[in-house]
N, C-alpha and C. Protein backbone atom coordinates (compact mmCIF):
# COMPACT_ATOMS: atom_id res chain seq x y z
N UNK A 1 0.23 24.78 5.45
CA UNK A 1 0.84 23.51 5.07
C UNK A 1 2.00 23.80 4.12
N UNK A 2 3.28 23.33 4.30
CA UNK A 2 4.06 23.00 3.60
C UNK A 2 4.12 22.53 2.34
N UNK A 3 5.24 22.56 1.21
CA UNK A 3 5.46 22.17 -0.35
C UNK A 3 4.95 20.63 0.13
N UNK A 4 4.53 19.81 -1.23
CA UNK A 4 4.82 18.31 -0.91
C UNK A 4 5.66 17.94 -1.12
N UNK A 5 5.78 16.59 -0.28
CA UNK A 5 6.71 15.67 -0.33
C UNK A 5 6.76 14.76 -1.51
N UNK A 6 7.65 14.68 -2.37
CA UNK A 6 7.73 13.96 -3.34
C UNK A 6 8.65 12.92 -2.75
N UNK A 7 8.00 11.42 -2.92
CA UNK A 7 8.70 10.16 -2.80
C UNK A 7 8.87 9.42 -3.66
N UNK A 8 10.02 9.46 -4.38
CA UNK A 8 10.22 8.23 -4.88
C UNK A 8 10.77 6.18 -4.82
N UNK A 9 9.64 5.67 -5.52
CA UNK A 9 9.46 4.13 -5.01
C UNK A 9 11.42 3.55 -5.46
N UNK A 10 11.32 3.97 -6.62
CA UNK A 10 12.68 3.68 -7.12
C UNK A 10 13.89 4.24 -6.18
N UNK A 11 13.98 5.34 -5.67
CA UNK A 11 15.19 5.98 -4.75
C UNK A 11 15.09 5.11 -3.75
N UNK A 12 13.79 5.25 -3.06
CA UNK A 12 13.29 4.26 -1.86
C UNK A 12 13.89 2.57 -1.67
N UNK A 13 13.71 2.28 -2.63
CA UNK A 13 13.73 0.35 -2.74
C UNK A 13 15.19 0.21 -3.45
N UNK A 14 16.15 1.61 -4.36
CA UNK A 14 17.29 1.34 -4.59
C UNK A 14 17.14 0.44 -5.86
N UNK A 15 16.07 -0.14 -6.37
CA UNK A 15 16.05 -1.06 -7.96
C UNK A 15 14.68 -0.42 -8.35
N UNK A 16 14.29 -0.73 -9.69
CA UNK A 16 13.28 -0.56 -10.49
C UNK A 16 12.15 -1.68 -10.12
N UNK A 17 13.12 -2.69 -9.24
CA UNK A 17 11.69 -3.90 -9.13
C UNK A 17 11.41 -3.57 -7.87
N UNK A 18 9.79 -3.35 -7.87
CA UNK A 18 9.36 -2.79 -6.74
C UNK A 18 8.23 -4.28 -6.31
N UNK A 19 8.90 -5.30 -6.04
CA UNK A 19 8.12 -6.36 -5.64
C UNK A 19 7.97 -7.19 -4.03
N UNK A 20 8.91 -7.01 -4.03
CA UNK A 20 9.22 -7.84 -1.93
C UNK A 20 8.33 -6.89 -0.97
N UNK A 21 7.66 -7.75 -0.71
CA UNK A 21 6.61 -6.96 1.38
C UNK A 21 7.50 -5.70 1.57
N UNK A 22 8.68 -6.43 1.80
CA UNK A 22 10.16 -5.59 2.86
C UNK A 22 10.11 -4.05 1.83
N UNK A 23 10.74 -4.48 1.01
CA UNK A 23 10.54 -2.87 0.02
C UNK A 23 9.15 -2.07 0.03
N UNK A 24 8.13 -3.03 0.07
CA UNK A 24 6.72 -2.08 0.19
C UNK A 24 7.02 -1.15 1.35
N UNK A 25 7.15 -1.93 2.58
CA UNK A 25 7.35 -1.38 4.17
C UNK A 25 8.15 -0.18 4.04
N UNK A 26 9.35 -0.25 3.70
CA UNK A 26 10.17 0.84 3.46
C UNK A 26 9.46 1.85 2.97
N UNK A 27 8.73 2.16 1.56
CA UNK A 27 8.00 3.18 1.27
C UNK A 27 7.01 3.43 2.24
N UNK A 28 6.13 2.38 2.72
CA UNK A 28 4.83 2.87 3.58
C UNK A 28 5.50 3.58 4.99
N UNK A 29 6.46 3.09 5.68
CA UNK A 29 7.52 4.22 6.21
C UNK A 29 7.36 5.43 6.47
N UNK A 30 7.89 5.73 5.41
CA UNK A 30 8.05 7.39 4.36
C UNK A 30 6.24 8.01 4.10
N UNK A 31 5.42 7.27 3.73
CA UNK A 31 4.22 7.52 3.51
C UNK A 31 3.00 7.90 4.65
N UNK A 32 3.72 6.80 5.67
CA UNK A 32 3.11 6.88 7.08
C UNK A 32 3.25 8.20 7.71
N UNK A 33 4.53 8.82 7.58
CA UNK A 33 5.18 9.65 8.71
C UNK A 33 4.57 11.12 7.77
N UNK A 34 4.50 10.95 6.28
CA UNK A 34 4.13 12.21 5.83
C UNK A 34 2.78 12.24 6.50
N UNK A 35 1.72 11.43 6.30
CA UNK A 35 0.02 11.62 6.62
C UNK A 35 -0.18 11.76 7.77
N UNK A 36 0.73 11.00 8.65
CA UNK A 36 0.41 11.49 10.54
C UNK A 36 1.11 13.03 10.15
N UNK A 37 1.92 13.58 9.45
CA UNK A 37 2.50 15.20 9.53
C UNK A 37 1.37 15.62 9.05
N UNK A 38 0.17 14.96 8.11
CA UNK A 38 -1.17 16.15 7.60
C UNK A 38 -0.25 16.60 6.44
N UNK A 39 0.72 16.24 5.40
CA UNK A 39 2.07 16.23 4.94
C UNK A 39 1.21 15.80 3.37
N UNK A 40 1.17 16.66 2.36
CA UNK A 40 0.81 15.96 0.99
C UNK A 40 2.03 15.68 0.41
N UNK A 41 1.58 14.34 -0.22
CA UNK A 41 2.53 13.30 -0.26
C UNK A 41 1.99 13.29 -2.15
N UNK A 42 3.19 13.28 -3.04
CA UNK A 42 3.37 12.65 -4.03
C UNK A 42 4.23 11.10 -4.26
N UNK A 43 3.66 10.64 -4.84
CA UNK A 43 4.34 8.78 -4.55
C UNK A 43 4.41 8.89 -6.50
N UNK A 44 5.92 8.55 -6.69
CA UNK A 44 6.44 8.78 -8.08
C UNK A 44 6.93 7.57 -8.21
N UNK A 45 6.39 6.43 -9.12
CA UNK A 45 6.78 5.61 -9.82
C UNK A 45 7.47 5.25 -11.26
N UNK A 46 7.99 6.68 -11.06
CA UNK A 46 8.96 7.10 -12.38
C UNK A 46 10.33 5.74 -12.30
N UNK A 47 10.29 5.31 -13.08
CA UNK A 47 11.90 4.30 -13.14
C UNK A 47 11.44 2.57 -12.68
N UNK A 48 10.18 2.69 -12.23
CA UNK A 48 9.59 1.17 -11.45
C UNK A 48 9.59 0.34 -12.56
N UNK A 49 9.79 -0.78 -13.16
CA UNK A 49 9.58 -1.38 -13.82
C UNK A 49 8.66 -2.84 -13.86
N UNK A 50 8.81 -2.91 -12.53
CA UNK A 50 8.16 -4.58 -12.04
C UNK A 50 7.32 -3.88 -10.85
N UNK A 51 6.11 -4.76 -10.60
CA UNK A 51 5.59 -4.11 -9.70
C UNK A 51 4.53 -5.37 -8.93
N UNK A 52 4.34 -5.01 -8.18
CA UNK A 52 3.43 -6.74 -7.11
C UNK A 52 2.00 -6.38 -6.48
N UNK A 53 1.64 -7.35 -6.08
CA UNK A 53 0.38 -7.01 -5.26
C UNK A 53 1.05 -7.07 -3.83
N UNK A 54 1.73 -7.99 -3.52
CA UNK A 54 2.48 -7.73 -2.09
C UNK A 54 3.40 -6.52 -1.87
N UNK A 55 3.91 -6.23 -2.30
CA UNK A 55 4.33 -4.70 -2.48
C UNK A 55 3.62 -3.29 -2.00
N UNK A 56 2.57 -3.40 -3.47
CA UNK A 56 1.86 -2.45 -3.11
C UNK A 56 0.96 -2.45 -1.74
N UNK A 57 -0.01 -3.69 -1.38
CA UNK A 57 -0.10 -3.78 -0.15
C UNK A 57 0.46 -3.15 1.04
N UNK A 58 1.84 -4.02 1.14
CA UNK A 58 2.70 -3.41 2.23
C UNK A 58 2.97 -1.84 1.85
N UNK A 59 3.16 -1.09 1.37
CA UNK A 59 3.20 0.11 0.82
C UNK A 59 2.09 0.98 0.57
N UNK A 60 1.26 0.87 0.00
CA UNK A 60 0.15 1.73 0.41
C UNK A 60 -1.16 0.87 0.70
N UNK A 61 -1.66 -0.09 0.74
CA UNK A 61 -2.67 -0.44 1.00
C UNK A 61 -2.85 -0.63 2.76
N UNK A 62 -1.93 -1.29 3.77
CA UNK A 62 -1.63 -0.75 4.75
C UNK A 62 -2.12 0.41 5.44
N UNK A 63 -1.82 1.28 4.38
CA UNK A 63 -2.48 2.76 5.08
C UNK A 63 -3.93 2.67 5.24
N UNK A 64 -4.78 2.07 4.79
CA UNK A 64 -6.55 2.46 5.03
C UNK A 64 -6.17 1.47 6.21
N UNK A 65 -5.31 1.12 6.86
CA UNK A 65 -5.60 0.53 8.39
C UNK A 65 -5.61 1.76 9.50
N UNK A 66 -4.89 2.84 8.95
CA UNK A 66 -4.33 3.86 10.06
C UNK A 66 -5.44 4.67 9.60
N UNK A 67 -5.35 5.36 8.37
CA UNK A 67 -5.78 6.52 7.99
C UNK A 67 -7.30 6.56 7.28
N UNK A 68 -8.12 7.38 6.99
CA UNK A 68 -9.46 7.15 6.82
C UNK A 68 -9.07 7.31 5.13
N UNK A 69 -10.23 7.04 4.29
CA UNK A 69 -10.08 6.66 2.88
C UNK A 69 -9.60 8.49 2.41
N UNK A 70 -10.75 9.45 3.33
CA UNK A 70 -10.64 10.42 2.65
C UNK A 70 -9.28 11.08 2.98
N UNK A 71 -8.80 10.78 4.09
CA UNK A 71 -7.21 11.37 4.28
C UNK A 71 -6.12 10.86 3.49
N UNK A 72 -6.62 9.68 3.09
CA UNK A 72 -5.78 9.71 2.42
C UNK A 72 -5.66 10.10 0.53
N UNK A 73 -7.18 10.16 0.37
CA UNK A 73 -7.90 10.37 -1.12
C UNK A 73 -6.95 12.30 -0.91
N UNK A 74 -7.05 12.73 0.18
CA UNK A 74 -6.55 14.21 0.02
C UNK A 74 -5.29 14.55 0.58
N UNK A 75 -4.62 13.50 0.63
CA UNK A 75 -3.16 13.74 0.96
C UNK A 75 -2.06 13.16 -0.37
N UNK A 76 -2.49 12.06 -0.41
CA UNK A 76 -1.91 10.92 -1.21
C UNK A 76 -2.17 10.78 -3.07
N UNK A 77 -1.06 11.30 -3.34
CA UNK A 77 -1.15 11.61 -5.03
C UNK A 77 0.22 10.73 -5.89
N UNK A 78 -0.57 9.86 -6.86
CA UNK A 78 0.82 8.94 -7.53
C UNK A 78 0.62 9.95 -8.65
N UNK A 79 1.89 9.48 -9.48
CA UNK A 79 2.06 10.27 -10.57
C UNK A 79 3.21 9.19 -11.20
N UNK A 80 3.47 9.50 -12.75
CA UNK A 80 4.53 8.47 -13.36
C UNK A 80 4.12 6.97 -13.42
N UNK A 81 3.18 6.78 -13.20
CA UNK A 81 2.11 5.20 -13.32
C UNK A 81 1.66 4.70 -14.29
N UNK A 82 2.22 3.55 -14.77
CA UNK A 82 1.92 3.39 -15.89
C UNK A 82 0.12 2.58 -16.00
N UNK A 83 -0.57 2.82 -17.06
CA UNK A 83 -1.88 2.33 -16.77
C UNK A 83 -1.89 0.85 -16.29
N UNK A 84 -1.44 -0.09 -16.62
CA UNK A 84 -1.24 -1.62 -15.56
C UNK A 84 -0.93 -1.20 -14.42
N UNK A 85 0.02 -1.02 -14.42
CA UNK A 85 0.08 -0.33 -12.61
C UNK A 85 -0.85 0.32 -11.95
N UNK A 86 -1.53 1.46 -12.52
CA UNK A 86 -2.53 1.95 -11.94
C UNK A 86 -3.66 0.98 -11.70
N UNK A 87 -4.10 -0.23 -12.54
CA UNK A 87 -5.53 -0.81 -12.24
C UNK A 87 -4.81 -1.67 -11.04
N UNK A 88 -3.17 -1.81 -10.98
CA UNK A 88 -2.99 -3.50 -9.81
C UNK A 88 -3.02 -2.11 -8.45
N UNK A 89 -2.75 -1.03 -8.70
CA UNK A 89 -2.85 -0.42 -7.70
C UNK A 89 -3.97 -0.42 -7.15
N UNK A 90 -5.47 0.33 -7.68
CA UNK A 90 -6.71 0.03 -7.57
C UNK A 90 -7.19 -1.08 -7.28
N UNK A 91 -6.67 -2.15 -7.82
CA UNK A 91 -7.24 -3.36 -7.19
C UNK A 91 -6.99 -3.63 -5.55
N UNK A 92 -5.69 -3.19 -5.72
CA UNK A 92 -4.80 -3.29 -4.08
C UNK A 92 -5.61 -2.41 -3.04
N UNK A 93 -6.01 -1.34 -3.34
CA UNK A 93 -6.79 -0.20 -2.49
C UNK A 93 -8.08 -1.17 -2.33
N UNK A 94 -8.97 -1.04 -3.38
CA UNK A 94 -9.90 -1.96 -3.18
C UNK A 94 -10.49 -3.54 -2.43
N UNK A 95 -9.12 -3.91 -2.57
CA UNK A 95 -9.38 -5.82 -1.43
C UNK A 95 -8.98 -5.32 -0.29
N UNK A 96 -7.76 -3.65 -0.06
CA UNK A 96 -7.60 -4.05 1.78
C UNK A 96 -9.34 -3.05 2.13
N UNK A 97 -9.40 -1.99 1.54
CA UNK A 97 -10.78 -1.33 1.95
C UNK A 97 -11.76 -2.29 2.21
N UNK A 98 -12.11 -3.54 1.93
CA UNK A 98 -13.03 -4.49 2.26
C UNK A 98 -12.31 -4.76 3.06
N UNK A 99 -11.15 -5.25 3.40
CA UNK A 99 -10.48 -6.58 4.33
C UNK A 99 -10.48 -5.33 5.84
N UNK A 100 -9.85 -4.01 5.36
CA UNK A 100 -10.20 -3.24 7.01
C UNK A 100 -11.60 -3.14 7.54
N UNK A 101 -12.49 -3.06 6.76
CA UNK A 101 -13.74 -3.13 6.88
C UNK A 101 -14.14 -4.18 7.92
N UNK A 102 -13.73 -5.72 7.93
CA UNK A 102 -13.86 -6.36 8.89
C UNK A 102 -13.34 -7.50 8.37
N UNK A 103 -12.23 -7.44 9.49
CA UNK A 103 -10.71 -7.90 9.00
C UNK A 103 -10.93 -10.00 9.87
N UNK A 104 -11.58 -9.45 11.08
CA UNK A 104 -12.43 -10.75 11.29
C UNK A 104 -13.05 -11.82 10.51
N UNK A 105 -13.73 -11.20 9.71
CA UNK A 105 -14.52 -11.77 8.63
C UNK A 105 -13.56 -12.39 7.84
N UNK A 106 -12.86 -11.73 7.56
CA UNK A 106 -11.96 -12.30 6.33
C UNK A 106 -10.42 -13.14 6.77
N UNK A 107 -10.39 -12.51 7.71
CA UNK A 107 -9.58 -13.80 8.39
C UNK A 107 -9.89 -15.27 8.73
N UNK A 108 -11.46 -15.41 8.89
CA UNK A 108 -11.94 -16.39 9.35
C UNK A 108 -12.49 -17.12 7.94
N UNK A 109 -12.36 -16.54 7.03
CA UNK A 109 -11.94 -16.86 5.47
C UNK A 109 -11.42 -18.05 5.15
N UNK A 110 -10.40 -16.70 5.05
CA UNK A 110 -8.98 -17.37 4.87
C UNK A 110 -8.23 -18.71 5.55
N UNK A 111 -8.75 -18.90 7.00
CA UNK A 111 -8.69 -20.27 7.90
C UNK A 111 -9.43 -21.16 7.41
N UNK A 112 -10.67 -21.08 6.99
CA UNK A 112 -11.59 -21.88 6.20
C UNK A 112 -11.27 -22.95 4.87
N UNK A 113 -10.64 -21.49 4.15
CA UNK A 113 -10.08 -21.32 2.33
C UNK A 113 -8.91 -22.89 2.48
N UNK A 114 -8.38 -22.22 3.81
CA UNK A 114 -6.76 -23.18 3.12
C UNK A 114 -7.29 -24.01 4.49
N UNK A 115 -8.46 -24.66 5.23
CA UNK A 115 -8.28 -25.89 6.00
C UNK A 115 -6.99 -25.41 7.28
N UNK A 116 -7.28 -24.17 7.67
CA UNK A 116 -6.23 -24.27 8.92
C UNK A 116 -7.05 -25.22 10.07
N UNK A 117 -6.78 -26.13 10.52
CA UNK A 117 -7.73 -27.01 12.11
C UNK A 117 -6.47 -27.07 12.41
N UNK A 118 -6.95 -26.35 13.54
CA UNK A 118 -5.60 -26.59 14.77
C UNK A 118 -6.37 -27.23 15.67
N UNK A 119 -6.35 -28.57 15.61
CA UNK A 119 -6.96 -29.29 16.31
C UNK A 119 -5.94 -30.10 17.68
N UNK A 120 -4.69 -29.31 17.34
CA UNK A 120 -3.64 -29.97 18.63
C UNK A 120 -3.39 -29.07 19.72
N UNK A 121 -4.03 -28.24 19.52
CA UNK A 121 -4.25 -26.79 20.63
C UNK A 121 -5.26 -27.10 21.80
């Protein structure tokens, strides 16, 4: 195996605010293509200043859809995180690991939660 890949969120997204879906996508991108390579991946949040739950989502939480927890527990290394960031990160890992788990379930939730009746179908 090859050196790792060091990615940075800030080079990546071009600002320090690392908040919009669209900017998550862009990193998960870059993140995707290292772990299908079997590719250890450093993810550097050096310079981030703002940071989201939709973001991180689209950006790494995403991945426990493709990749198994432990591929990515042994590929996938942050560094430069500040401790808030690290727990919204953890939290983020944690709600999609339930939601891939059975994504059914929780979709049928969520239709419930907010009263979707599509009753004109």
């Amino acid at each position: 195996m090859s050196e790792n890949i060091q990615i940075s969120m800030f080079e990546v997204v071009g600002s320090p605010f690392c908040v919009a879906s669209d900017d998550g996508e862009k990193v998960h991108k870059h993140l995707d293509a290292a772990l299908r390579a079997n590719q250890e991946v450093v993810l550097s949040f050096h310079n981030v200043t703002a940071l989201t739950t939709p973001f991180l989502t689209a950006a790494v939480g995403e991945l426990y859809g493709t990749f198994s927890e432990e591929e990515i527990r042994s590929l996938l290394k942050v560094e430069d995180i500040a401790p808030d960031d690290l727990a919204l990160l953890e939290s983020v890992v944690r709600d999609v690991k339930l939601y891939f788990k059975d994504p059914q379930r929780f979709n049928q939730i969520f239709q419930e939660v907010l009263g979707d009746n599509d009753d004109e179908g």
